[in-house]
N, C-alpha and C. Protein backbone atom coordinates (compact mmCIF):
# COMPACT_ATOMS: atom_id res chain seq x y z
N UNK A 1 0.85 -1.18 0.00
CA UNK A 1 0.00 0.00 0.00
C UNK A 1 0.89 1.24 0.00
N UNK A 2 0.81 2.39 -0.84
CA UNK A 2 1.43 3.38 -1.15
C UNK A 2 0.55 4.44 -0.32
N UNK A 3 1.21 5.01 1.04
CA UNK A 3 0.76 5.85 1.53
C UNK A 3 1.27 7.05 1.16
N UNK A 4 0.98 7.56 -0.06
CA UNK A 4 1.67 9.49 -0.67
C UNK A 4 1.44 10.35 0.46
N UNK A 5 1.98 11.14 0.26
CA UNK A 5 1.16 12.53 1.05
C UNK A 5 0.28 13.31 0.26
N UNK A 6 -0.86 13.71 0.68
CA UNK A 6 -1.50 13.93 -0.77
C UNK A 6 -1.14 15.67 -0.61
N UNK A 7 -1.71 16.07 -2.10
CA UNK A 7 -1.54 16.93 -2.38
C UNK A 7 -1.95 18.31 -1.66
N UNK A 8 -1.45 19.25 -0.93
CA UNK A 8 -1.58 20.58 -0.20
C UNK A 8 -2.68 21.36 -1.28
N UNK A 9 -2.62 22.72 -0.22
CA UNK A 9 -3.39 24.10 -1.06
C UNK A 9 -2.10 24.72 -1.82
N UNK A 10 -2.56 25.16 -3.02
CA UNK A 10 -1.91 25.66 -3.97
C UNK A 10 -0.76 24.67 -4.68
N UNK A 11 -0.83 23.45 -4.26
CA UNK A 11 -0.17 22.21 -5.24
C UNK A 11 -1.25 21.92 -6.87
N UNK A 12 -0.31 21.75 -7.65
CA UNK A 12 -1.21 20.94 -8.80
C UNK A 12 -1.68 19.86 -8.42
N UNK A 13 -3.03 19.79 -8.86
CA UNK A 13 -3.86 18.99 -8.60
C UNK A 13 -3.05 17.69 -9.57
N UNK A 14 -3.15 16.10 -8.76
CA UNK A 14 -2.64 15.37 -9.63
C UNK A 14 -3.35 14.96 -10.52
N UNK A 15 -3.11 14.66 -12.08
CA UNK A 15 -3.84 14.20 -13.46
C UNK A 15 -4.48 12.80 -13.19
N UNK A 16 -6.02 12.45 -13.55
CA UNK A 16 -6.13 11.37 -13.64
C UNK A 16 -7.23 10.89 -14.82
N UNK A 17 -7.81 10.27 -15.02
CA UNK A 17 -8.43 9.62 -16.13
C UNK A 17 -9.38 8.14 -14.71
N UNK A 18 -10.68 8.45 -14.97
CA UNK A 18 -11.36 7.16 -14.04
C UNK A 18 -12.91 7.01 -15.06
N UNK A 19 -13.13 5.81 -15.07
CA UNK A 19 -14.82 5.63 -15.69
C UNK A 19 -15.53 6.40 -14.78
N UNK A 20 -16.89 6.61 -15.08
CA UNK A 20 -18.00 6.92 -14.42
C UNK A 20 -19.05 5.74 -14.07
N UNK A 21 -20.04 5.87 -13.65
CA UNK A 21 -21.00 5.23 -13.29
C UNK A 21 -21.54 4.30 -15.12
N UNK A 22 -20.90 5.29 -15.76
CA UNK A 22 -21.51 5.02 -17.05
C UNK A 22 -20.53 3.80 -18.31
N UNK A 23 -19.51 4.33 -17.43
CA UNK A 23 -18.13 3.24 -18.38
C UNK A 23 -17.35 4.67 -19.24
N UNK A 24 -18.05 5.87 -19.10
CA UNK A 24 -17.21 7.21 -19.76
C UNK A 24 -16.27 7.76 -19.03
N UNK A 25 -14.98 7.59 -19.53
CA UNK A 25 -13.89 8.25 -18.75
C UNK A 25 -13.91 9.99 -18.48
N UNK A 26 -13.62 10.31 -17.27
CA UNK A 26 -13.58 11.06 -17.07
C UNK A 26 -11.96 11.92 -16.72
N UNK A 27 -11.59 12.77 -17.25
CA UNK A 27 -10.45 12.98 -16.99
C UNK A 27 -10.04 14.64 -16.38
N UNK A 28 -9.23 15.12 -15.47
CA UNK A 28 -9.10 16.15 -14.61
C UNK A 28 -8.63 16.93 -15.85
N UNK A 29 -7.62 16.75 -16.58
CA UNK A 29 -7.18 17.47 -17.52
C UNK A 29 -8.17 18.63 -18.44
N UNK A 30 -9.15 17.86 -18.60
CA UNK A 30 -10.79 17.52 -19.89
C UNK A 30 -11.46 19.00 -19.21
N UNK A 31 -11.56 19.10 -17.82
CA UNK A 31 -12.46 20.15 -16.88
C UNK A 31 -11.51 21.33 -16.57
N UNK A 32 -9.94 21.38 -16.84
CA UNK A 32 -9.58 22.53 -17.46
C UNK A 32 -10.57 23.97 -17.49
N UNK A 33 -10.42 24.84 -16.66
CA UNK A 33 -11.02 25.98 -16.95
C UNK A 33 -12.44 26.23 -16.03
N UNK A 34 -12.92 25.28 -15.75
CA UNK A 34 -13.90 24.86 -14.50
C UNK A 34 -13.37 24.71 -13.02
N UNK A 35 -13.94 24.91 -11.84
CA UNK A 35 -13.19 25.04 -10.56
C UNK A 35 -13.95 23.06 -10.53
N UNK A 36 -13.13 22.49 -9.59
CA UNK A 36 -14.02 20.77 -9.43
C UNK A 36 -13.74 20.75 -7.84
N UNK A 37 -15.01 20.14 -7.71
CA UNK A 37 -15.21 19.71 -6.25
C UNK A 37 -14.65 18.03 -6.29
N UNK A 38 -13.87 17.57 -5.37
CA UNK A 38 -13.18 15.77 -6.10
C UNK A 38 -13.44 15.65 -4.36
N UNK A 39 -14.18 14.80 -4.28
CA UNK A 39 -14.60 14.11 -2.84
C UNK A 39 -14.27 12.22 -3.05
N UNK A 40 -13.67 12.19 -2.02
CA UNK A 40 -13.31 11.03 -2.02
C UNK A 40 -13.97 10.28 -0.64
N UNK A 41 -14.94 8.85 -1.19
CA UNK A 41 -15.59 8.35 -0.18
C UNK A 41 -15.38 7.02 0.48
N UNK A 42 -15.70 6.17 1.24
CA UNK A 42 -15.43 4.87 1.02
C UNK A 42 -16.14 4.11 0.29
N UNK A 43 -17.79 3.79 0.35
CA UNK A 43 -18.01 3.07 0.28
C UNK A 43 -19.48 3.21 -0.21
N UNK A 44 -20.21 3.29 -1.53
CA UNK A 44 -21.55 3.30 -2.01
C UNK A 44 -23.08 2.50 -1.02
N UNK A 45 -23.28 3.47 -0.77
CA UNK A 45 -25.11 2.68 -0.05
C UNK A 45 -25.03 3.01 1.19
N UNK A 46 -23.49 3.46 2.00
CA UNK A 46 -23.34 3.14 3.29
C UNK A 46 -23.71 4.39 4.17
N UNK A 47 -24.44 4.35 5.52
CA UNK A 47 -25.07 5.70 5.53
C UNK A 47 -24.68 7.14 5.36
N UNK A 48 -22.79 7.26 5.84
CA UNK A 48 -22.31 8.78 5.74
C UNK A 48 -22.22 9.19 4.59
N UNK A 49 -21.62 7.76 3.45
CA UNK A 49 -21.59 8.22 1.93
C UNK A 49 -22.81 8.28 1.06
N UNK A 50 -24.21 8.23 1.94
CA UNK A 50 -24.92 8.34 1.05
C UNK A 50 -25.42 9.46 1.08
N UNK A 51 -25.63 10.19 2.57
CA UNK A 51 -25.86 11.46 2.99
C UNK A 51 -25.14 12.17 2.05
N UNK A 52 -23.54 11.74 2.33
CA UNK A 52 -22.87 13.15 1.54
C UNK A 52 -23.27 13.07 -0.21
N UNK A 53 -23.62 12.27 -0.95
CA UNK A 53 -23.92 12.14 -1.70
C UNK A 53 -24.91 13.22 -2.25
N UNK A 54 -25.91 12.52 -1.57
CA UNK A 54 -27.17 13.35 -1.15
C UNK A 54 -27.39 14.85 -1.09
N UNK A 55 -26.54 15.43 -0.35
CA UNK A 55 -26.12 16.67 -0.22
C UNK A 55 -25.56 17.38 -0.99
N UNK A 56 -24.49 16.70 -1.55
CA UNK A 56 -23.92 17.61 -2.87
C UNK A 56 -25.00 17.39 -3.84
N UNK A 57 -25.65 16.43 -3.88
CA UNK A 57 -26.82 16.46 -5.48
C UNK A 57 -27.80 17.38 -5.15
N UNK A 58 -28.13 17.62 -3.83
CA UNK A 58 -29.17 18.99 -3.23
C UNK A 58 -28.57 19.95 -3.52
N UNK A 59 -27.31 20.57 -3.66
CA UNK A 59 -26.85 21.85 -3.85
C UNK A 59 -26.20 21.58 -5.50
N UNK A 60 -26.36 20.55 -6.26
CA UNK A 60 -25.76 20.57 -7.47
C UNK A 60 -25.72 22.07 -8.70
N UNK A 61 -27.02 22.63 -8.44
CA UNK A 61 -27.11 23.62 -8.91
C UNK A 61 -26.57 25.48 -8.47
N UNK A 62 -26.17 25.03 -7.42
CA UNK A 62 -25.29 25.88 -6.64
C UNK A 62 -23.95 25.89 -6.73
N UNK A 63 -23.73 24.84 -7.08
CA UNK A 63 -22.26 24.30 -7.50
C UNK A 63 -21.49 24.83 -9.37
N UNK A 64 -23.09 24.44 -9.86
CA UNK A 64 -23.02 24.82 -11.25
C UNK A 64 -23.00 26.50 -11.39
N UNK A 65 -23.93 26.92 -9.86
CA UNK A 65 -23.63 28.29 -10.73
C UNK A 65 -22.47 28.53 -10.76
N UNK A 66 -21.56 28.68 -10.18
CA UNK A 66 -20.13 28.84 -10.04
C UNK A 66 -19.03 28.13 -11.13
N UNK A 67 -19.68 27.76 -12.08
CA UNK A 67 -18.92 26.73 -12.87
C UNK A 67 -18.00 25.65 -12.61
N UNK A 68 -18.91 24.81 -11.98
CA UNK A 68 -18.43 23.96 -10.63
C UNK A 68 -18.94 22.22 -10.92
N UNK A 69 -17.82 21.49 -11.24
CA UNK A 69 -18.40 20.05 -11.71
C UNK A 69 -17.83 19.57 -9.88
N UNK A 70 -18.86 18.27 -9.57
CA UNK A 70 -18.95 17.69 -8.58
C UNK A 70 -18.31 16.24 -8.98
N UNK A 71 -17.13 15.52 -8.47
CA UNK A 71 -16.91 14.51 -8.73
C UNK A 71 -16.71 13.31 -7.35
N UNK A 72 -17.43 12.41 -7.09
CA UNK A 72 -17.32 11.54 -6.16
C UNK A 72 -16.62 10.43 -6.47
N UNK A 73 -15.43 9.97 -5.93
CA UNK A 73 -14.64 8.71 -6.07
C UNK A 73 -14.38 8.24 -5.11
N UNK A 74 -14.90 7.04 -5.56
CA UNK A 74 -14.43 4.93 -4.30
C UNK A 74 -14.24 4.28 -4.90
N UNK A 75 -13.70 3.25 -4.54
CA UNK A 75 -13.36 2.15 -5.39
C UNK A 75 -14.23 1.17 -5.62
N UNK A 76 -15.16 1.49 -5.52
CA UNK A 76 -16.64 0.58 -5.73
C UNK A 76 -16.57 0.41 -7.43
N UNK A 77 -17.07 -0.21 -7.98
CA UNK A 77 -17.17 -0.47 -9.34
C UNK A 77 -18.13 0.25 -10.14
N UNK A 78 -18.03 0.31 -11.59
CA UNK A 78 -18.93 1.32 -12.42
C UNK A 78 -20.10 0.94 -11.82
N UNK A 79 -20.67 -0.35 -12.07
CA UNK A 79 -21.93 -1.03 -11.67
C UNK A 79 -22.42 -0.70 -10.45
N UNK A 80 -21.71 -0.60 -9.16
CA UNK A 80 -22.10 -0.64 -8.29
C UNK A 80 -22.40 1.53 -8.08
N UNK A 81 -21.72 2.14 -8.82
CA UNK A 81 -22.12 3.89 -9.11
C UNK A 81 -23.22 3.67 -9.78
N UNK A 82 -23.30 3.01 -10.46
CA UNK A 82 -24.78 3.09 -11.63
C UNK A 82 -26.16 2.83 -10.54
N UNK A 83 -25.81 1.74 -9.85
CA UNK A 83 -26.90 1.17 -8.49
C UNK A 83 -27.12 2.38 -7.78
N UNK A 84 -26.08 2.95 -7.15
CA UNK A 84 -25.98 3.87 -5.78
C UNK A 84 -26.49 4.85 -6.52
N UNK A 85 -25.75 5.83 -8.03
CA UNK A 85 -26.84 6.56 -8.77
C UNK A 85 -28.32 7.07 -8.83
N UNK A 86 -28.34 5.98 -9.17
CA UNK A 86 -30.22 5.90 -9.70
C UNK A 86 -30.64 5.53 -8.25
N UNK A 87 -30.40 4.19 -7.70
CA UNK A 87 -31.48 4.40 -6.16
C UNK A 87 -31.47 5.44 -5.47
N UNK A 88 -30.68 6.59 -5.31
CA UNK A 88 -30.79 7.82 -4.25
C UNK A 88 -30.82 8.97 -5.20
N UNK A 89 -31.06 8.91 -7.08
CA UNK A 89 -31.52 10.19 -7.88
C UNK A 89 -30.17 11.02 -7.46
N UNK A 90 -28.90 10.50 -7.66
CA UNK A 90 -27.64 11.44 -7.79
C UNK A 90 -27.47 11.93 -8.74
N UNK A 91 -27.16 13.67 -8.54
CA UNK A 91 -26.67 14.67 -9.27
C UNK A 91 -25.29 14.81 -9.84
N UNK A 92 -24.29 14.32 -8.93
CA UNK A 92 -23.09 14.06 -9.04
C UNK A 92 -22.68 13.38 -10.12
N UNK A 93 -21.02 13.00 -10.67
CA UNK A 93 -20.42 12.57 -11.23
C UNK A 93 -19.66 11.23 -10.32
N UNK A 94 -20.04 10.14 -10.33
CA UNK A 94 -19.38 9.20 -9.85
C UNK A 94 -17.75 8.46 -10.34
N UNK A 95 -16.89 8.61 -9.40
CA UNK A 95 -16.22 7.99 -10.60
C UNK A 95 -15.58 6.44 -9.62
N UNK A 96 -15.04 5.75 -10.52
CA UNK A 96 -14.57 4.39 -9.77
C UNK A 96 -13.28 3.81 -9.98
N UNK A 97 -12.41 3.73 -8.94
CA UNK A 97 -11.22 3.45 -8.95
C UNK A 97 -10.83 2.17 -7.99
N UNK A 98 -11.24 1.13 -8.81
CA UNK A 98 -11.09 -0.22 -7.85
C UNK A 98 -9.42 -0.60 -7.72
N UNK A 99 -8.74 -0.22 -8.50
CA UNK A 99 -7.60 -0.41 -8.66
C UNK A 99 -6.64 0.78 -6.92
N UNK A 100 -7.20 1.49 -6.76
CA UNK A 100 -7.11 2.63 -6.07
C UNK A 100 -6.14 3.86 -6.57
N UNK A 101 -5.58 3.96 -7.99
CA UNK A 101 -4.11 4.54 -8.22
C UNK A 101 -4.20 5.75 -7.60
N UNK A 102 -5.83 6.47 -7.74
CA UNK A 102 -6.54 7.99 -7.59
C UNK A 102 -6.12 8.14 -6.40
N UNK A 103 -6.72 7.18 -5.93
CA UNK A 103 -6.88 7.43 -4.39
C UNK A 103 -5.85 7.00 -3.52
N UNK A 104 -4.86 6.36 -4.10
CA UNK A 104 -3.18 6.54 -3.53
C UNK A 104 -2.65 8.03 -4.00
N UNK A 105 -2.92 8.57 -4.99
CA UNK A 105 -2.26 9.99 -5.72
C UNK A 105 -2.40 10.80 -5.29
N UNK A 106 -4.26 11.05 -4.52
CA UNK A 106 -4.23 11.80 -3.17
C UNK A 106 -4.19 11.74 -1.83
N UNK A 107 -3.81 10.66 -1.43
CA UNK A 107 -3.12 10.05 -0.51
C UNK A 107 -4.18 9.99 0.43
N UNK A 108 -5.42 9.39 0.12
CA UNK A 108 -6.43 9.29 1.11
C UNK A 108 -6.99 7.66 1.12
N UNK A 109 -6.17 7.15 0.61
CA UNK A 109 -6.17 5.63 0.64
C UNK A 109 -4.92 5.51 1.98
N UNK A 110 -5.46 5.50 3.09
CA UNK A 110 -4.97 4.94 4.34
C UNK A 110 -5.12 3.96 5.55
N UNK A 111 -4.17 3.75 6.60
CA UNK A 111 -4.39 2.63 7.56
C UNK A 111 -5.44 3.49 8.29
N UNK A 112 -6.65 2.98 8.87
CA UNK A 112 -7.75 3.21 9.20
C UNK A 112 -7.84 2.41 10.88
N UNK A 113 -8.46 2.56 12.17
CA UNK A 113 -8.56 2.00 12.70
C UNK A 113 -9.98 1.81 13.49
N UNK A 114 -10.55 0.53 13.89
CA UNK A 114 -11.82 0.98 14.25
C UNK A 114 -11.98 -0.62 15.25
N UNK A 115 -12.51 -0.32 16.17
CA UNK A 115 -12.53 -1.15 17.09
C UNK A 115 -11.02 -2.02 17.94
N UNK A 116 -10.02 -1.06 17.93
CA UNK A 116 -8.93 -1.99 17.98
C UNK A 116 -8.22 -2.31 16.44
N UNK A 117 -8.78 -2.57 15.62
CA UNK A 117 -8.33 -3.21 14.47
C UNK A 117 -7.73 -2.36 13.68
N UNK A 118 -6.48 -2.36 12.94
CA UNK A 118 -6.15 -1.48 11.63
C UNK A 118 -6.70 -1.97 10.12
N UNK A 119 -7.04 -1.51 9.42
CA UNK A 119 -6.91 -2.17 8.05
C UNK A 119 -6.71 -0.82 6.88
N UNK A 120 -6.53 -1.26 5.69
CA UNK A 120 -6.60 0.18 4.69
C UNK A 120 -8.22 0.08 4.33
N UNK A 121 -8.01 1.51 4.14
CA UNK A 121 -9.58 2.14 3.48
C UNK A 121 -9.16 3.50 3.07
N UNK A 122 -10.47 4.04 2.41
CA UNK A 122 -10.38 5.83 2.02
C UNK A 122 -10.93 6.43 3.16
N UNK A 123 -10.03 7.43 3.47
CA UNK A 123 -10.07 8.69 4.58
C UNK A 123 -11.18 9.90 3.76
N UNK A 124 -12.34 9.89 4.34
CA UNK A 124 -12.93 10.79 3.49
C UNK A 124 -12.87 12.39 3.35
N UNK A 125 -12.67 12.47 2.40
CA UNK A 125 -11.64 13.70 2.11
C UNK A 125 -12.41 14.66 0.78
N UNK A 126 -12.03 16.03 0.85
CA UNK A 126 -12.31 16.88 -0.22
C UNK A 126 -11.61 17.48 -0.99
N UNK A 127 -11.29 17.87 -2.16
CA UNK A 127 -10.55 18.82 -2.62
C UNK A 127 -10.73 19.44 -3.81
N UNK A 128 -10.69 20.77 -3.44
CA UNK A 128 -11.32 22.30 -4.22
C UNK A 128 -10.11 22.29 -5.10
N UNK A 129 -10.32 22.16 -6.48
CA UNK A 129 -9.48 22.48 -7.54
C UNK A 129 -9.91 23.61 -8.04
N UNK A 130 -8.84 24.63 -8.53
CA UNK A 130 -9.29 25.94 -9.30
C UNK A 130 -9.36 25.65 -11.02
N UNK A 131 -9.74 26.39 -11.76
CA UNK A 131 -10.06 26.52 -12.88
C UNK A 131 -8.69 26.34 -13.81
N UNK A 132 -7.15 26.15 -12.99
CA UNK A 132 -6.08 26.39 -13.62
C UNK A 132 -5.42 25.16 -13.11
N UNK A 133 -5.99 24.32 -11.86
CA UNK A 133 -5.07 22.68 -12.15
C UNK A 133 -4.94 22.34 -10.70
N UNK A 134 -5.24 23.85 -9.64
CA UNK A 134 -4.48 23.96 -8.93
C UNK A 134 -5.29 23.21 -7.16
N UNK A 135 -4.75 23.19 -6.53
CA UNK A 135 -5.69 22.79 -5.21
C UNK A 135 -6.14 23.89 -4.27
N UNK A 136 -7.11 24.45 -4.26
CA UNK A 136 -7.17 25.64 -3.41
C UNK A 136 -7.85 25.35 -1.66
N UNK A 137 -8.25 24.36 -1.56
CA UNK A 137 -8.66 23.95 -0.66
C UNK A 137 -8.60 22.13 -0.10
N UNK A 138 -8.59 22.02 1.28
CA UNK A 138 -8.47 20.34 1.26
C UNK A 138 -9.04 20.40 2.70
N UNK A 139 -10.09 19.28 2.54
CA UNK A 139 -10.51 18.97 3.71
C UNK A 139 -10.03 17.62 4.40
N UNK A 140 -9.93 17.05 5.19
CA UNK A 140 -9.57 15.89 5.48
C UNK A 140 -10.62 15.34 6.76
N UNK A 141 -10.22 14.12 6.87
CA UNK A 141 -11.58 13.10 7.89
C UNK A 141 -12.47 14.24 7.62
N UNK A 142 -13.18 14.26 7.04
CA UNK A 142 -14.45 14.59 6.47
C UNK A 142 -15.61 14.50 7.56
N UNK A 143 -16.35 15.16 8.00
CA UNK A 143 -17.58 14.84 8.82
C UNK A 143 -18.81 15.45 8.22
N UNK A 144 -19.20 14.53 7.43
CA UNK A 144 -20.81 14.88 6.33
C UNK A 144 -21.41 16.00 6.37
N UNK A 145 -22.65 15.93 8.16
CA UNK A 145 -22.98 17.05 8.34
C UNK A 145 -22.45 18.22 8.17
N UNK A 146 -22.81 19.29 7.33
CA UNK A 146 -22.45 20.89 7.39
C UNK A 146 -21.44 21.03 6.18
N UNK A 147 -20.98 19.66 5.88
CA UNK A 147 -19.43 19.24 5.18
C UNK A 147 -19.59 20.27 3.64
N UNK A 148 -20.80 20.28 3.22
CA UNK A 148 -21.43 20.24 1.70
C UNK A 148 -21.55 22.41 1.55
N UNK A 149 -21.73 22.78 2.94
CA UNK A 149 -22.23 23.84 2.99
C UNK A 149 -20.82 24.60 3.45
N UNK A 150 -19.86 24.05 3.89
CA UNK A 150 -18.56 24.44 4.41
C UNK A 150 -18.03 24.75 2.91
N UNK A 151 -18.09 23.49 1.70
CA UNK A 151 -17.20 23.73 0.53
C UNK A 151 -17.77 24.56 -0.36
N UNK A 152 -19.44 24.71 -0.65
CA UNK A 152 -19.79 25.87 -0.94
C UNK A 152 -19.18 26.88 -0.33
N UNK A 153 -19.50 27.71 0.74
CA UNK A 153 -19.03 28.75 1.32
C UNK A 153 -17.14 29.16 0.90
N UNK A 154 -16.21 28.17 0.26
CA UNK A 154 -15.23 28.58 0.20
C UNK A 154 -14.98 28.84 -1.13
N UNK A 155 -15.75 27.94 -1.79
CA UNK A 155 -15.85 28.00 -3.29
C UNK A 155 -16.74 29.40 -3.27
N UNK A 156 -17.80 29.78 -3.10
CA UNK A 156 -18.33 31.30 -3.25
C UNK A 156 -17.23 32.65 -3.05
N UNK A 157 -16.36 32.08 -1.93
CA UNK A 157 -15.18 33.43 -1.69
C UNK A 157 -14.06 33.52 -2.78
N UNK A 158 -13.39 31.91 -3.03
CA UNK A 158 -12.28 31.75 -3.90
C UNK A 158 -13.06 32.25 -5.64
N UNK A 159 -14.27 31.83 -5.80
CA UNK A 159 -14.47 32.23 -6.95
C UNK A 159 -15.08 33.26 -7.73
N UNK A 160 -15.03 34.23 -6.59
CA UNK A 160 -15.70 35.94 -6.73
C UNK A 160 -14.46 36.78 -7.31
């Protein structure tokens, strides 16, 4: 397991290329010129990732005004984004990295601990890319509630 350090504020955002829910690659390069919201989750259906889900597809149009694409990545499979998709009516862009390369690149593929036990998983995490490549914001251990209305509010200041 490749624990990186992931990428800071004002680092280039790292390049990647991942399917969607749909089997269409999506690539960071491609959104060039757009600010991107890139949330990284563990795990499709499960209650915090569905909330946050949830939440960004409630403000999707708030996001857009700002010229603002929403991208959610786990390593769950296209199939299993296409499921989580459509049963909860997501607004978002799913993307799926079973392999994890993404989610070693931002270094939120980590040792996790919960009951005593260690194992790896994704640290749920955010990060505000600007319109030029760059990282302007990073949230880390993620806590759902308020989470959605925190990255609006920074994205409204950074992009005035």
């Amino acid at each position: 397991m490749n624990l990186m350090e992931q990428p800071g504020k004002g680092c280039p955002a790292p390049d990647f290329c991942l399917p969607d829910s749909d089997g269409k690659r999506v690539c960071l390069k491609d959104l060039e010129g757009q600010w991107v919201v890139l949330y990284f989750y563990p795990k499709d259906n499960t209650s915090g990732c569905t909330l946050e889900a949830v939440h960004f597809s409630a403000h999707i149009q708030a996001f857009k005004s700002f010229n603002t694409v929403v991208l959610g990545v786990s390593p769950d499979s296209e199939r299993s984004h296409c499921n989580f998709r459509d049963r909860h009516d997501l607004k978002v862009t799913l993307l799926s990295d079973p392999e994890r390369g993404v989610l070693e690149k931002y270094g939120v593929w980590v040792m996790k601990k919960m009951v005593g036990r260690e194992y790896p998983g994704v640290e749920r995490s955010t990060f505000l890319i600007d319109p030029h490549g760059i990282v302007s914001a990073v949230w880390r251990r993620v806590r759902v509630r308020g989470h959605v209305g925190e990255v609006l509010d920074v994205l409204k200041k950074q992009a005035e």
